[in-house]
C-alpha atoms as a PDB file:
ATOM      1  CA  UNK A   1       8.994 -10.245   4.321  1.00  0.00           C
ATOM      2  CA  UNK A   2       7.700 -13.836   5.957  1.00  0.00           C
ATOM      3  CA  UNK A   3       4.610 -12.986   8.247  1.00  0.00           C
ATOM      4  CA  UNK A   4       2.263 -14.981   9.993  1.00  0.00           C
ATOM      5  CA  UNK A   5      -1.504 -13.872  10.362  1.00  0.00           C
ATOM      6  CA  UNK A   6      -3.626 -14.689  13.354  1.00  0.00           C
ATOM      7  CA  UNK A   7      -7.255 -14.900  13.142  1.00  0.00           C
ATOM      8  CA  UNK A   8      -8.956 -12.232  13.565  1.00  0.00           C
ATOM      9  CA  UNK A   9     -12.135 -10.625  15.796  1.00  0.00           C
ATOM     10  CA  UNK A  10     -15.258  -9.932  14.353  1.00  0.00           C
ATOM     11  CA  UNK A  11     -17.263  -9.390  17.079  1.00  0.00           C
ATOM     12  CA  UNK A  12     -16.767  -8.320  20.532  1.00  0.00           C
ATOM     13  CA  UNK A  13     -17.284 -11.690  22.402  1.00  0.00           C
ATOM     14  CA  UNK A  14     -15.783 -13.464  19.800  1.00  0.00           C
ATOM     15  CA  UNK A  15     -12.884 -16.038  21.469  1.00  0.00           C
ATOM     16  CA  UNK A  16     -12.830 -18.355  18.547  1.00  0.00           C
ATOM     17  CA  UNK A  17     -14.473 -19.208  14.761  1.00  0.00           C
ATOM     18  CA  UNK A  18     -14.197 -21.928  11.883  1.00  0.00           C
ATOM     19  CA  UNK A  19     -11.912 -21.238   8.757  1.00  0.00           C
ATOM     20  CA  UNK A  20     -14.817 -22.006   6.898  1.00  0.00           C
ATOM     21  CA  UNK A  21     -13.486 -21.233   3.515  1.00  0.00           C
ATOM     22  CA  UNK A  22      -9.586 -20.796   2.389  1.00  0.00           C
ATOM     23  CA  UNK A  23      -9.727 -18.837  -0.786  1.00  0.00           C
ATOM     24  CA  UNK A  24      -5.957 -18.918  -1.776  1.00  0.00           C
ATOM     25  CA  UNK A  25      -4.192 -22.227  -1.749  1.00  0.00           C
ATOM     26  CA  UNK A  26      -0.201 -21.664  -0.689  1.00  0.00           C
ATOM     27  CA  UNK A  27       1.648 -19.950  -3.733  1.00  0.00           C
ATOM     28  CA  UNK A  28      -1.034 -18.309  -4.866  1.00  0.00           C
ATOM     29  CA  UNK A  29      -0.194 -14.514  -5.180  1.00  0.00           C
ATOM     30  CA  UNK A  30      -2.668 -12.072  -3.985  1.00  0.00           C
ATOM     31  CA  UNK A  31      -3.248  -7.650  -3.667  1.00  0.00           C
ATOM     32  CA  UNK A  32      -4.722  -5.369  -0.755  1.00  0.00           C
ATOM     33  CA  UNK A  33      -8.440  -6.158  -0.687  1.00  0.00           C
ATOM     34  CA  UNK A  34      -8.536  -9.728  -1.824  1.00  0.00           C
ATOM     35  CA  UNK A  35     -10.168 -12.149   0.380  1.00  0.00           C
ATOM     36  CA  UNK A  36      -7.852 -14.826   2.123  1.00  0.00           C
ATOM     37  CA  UNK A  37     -10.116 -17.066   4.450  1.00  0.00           C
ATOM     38  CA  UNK A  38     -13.788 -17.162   5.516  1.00  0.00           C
ATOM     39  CA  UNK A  39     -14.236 -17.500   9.310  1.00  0.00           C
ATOM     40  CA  UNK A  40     -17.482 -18.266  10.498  1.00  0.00           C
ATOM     41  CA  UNK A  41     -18.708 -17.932  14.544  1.00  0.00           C
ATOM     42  CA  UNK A  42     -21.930 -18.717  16.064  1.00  0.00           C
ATOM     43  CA  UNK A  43     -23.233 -15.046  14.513  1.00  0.00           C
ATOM     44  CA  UNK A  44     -21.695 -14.631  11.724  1.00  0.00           C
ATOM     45  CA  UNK A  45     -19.718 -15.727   8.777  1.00  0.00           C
ATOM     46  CA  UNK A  46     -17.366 -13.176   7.720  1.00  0.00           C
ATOM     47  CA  UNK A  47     -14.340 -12.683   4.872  1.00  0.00           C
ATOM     48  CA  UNK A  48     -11.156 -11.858   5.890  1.00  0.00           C
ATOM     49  CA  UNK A  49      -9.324  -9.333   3.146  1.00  0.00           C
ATOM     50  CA  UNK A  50      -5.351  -9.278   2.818  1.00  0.00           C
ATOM     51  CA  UNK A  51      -4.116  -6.018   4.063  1.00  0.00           C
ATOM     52  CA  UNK A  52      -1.060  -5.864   2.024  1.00  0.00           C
ATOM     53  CA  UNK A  53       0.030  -7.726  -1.000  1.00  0.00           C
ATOM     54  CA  UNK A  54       1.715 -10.824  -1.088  1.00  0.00           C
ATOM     55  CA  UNK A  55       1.892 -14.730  -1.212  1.00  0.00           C
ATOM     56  CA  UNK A  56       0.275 -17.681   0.507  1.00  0.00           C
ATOM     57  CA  UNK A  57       3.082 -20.031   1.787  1.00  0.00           C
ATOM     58  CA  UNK A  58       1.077 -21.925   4.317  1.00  0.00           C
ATOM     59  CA  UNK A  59      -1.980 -22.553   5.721  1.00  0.00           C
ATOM     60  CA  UNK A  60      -1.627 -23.059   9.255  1.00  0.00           C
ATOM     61  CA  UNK A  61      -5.343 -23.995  10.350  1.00  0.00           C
ATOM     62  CA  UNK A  62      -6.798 -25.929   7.847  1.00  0.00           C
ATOM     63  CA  UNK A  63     -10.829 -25.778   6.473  1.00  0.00           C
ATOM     64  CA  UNK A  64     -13.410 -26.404   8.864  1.00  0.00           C
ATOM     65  CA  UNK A  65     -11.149 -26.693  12.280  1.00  0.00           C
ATOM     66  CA  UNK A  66     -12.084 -24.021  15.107  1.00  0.00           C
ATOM     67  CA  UNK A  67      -9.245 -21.856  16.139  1.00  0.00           C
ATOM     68  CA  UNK A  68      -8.831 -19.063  18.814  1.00  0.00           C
ATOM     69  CA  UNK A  69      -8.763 -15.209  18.205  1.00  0.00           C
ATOM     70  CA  UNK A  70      -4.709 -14.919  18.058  1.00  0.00           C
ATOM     71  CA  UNK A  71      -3.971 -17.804  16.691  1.00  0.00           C
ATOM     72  CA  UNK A  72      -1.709 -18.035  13.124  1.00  0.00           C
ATOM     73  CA  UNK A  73      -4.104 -19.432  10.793  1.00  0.00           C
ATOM     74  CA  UNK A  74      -1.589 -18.611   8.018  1.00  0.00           C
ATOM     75  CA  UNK A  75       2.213 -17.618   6.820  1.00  0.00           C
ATOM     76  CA  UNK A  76       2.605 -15.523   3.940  1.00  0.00           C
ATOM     77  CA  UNK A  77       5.299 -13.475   2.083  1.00  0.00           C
ATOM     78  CA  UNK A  78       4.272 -10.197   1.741  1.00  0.00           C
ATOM     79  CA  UNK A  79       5.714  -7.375  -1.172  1.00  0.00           C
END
């Protein structure tokens, strides 16, 4: 099933971070628990872990642009 994942909030304030790190490149397989992106804010840098398993098929926001909390970062196929 095609889904696309939005960025996520790690803090209470937090209205935007910084794909800092994209640990999958698109086709790359991965299970519950592995870690898709790093997004960092101006308190903290935090890994974001896949919550199903599935497949990268695109990154949407690519490394080191800002996007908002909401916004699809990603589209993957999950299992």
């Amino acid at each position: 099933m095609k889904a696309t994942l939005t960025l996520v909030r790690v803090g209470m304030t937090m209205t935007e971070g910084t794909i800092v790190a994209w640990h999958l490149e698109p086709g790359d397989r991965f299970t519950t628990g592995d870690v898709l992106y790093t997004v960092e804010t101006e308190k903290v840098s935090h890994d974001v872990e896949a919550t199903a398993d599935g497949t990268l098929l695109e990154v949407l926001v690519p490394l080191d642009e800002d996007a908002e909390v909401g916004q699809p970062v990603c589209v993957v196929d999950l299992l």
